[in-house]
Protein backbone atom coordinates (compact mmCIF):
# COMPACT_ATOMS: atom_id res chain seq x y z
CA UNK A 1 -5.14 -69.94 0.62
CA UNK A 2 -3.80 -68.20 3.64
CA UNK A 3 -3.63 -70.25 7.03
CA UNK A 4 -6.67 -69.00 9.41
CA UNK A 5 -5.42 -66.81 12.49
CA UNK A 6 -6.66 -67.22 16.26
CA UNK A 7 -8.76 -64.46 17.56
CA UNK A 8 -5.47 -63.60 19.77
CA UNK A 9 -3.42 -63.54 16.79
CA UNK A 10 -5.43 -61.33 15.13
CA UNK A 11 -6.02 -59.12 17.96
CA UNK A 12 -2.43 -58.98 18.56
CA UNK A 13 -2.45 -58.19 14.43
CA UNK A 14 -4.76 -54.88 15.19
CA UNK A 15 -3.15 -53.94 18.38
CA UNK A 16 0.45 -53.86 16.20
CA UNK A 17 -1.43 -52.00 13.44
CA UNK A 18 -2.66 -49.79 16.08
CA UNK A 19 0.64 -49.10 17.32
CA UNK A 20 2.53 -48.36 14.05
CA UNK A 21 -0.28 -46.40 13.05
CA UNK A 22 -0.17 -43.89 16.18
CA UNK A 23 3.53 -43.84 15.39
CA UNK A 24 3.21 -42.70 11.77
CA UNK A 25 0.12 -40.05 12.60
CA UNK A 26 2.36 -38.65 15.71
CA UNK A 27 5.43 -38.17 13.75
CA UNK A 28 4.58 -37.29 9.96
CA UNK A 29 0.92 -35.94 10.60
CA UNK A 30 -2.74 -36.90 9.23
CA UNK A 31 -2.56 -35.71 6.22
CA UNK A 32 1.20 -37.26 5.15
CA UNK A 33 0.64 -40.99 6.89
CA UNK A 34 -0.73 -43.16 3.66
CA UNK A 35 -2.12 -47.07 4.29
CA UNK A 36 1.69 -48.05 3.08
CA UNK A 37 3.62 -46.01 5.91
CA UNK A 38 1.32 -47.79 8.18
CA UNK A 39 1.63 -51.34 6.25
CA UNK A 40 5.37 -51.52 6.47
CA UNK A 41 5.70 -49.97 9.96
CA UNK A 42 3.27 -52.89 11.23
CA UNK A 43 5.12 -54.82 9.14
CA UNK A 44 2.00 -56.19 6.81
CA UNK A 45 0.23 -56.00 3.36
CA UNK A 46 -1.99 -53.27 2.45
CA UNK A 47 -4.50 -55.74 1.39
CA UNK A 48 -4.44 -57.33 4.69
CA UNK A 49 -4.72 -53.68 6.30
CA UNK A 50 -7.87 -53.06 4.33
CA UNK A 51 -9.22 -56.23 5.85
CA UNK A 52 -9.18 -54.93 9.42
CA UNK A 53 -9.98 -51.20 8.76
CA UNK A 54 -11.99 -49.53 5.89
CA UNK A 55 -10.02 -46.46 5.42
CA UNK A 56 -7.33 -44.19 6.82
CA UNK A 57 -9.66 -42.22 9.10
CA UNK A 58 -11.17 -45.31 10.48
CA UNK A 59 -7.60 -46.23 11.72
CA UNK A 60 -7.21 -42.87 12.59
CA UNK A 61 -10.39 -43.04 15.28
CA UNK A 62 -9.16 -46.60 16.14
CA UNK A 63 -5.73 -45.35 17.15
CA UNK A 64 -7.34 -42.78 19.43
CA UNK A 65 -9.98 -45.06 20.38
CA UNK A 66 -7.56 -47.54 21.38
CA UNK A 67 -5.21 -44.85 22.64
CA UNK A 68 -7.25 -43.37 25.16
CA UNK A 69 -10.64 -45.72 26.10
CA UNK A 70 -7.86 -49.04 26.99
CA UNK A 71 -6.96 -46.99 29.90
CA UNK A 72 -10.53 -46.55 31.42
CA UNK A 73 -10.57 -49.63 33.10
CA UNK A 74 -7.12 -49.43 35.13
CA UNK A 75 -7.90 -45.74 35.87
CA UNK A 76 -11.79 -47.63 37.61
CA UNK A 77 -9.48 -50.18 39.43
CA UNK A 78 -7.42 -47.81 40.84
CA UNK A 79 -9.87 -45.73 42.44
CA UNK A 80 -11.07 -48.41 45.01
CA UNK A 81 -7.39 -50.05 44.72
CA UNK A 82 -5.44 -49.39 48.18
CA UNK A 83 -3.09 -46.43 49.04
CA UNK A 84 -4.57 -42.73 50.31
CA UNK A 85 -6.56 -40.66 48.10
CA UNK A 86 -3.55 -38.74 47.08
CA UNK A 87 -1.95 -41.51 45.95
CA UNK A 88 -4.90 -43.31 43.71
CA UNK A 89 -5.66 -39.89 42.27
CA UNK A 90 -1.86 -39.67 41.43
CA UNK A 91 -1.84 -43.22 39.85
CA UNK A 92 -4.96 -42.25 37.69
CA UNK A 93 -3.44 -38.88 36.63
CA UNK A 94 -0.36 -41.15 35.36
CA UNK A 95 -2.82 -43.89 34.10
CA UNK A 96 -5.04 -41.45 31.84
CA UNK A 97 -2.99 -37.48 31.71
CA UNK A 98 0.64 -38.37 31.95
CA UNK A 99 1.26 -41.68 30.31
CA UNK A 100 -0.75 -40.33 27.25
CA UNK A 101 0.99 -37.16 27.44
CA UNK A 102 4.45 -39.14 27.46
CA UNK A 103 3.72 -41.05 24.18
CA UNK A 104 2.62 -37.88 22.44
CA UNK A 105 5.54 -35.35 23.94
CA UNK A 106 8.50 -35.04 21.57
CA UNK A 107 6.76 -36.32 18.26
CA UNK A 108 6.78 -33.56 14.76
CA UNK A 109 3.02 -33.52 14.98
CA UNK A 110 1.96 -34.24 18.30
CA UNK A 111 0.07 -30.73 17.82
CA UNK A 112 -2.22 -31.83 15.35
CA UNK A 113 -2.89 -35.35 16.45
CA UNK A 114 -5.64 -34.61 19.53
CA UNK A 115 -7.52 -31.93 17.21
CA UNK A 116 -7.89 -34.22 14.43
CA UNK A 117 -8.38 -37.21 16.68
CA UNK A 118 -11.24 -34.71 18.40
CA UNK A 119 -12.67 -33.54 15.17
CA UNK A 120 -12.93 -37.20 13.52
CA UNK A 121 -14.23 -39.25 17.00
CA UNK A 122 -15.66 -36.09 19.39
CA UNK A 123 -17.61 -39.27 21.16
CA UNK A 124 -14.13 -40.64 22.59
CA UNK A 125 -13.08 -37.33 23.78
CA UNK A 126 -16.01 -36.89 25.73
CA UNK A 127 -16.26 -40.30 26.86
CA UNK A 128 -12.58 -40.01 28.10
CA UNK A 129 -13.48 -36.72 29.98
CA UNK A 130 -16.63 -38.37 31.42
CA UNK A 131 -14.72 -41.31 32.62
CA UNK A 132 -12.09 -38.85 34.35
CA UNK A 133 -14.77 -36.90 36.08
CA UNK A 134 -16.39 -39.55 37.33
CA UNK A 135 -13.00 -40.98 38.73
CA UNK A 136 -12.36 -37.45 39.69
CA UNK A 137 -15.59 -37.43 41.81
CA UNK A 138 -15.17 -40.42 43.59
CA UNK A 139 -11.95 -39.56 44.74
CA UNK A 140 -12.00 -36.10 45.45
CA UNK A 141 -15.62 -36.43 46.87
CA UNK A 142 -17.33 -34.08 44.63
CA UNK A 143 -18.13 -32.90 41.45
CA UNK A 144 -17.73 -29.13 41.45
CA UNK A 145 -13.88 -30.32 42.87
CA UNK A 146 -13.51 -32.87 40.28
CA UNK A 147 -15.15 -30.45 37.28
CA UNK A 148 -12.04 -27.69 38.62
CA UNK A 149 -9.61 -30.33 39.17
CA UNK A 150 -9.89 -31.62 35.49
CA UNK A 151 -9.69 -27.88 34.13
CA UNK A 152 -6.84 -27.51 36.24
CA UNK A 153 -4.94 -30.52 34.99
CA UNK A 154 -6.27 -29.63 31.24
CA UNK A 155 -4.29 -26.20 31.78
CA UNK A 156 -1.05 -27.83 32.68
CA UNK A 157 0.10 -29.02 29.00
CA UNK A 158 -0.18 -25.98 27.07
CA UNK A 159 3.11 -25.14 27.68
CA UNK A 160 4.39 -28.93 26.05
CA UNK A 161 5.85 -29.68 29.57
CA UNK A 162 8.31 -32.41 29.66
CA UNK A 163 6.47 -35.22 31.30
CA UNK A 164 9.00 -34.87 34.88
CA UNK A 165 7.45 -31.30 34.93
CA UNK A 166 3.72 -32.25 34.00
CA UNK A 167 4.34 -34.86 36.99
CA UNK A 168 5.20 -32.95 39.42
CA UNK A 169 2.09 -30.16 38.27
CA UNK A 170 -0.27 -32.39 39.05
CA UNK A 171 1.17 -33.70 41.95
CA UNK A 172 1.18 -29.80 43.22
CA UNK A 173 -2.53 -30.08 42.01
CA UNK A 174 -3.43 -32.86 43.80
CA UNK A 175 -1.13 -31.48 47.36
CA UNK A 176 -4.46 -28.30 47.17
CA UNK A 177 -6.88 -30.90 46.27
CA UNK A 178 -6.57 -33.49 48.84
CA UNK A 179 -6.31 -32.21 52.10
């Protein structure tokens, strides 16, 4: 019989499986990753795998789950966190637009992975955008600024910028937005 694992152990179990899953989906697509890629990248048994997650599409929503909603939190601290509005609405671009962007920016199928991710879990998607208006709002002090903002920022990554360039976007963005 197999020792029993901590609640931190096994969270730190899903948040590896997590990781090595996001890996495999980013770099050899939805379709290609099978339960074993993601196994031996997290470096565990398939059986074990199936104990944590049903199927490959629940992982699939749990990576982007994961992914995105973890950063909500930081992004709310930040916003009554100290520095000028500038520089909180910088911090929460990096938090939620650029760090995201970074892990995604370079990988074979980074194209695919937000359209699947929206078509399988449209909930997290529009939980993520809610959360960023709302953050939006409270710093820009409105929410017709905050709705255009957003757009504005959405608009900035369908070129693929390199994540200097997307940087420096948004901080042009936020230099017509915070006056």
């Amino acid at each position: 019989m197999a020792p029993k694992i901590t609640p931190e152990e096994a969270e730190q179990r899903r948040d590896r499986v997590l990781l090595a899953a996001r890996w495999c989906f980013l770099n050899f697509g939805y379709s290609k990753t099978s339960l074993d890629d993601i196994a031996k990248r997290a470096n565990i048994s398939r059986t074990l795998l199936y104990k944590t997650f049903t199927d490959k599409e629940d992982i699939y929503t749990a990576v982007f789950r994961h992914w995105l909603a973890s950063r909500h939190p930081t992004a709310r601290e930040v916003v009554s966190g100290k520095g000028t509005p500038q520089e909180r609405l910088l911090q929460v671009c990096r938090i939620m637009i650029i760090e995201p962007w970074a892990d995604m920016i370079g990988a074979p199928m980074a194209g695919e992975f937000y359209g699947v991710c929206e078509r399988l879990d449209p909930e997290i998607v529009s939980l993520h955008r809610r959360v960023a208006l709302d953050i939006f709002e409270a710093l820009l002090g409105d929410k017709v600024s905050a709705e255009i903002f957003l757009l504005a920022v959405e608009g900035q990554v369908g070129d693929k910028p390199a994540v200097r360039e997307l940087e420096a976007r948004i901080c042009f963005l936020i230099s017509r937005f915070c006056r």
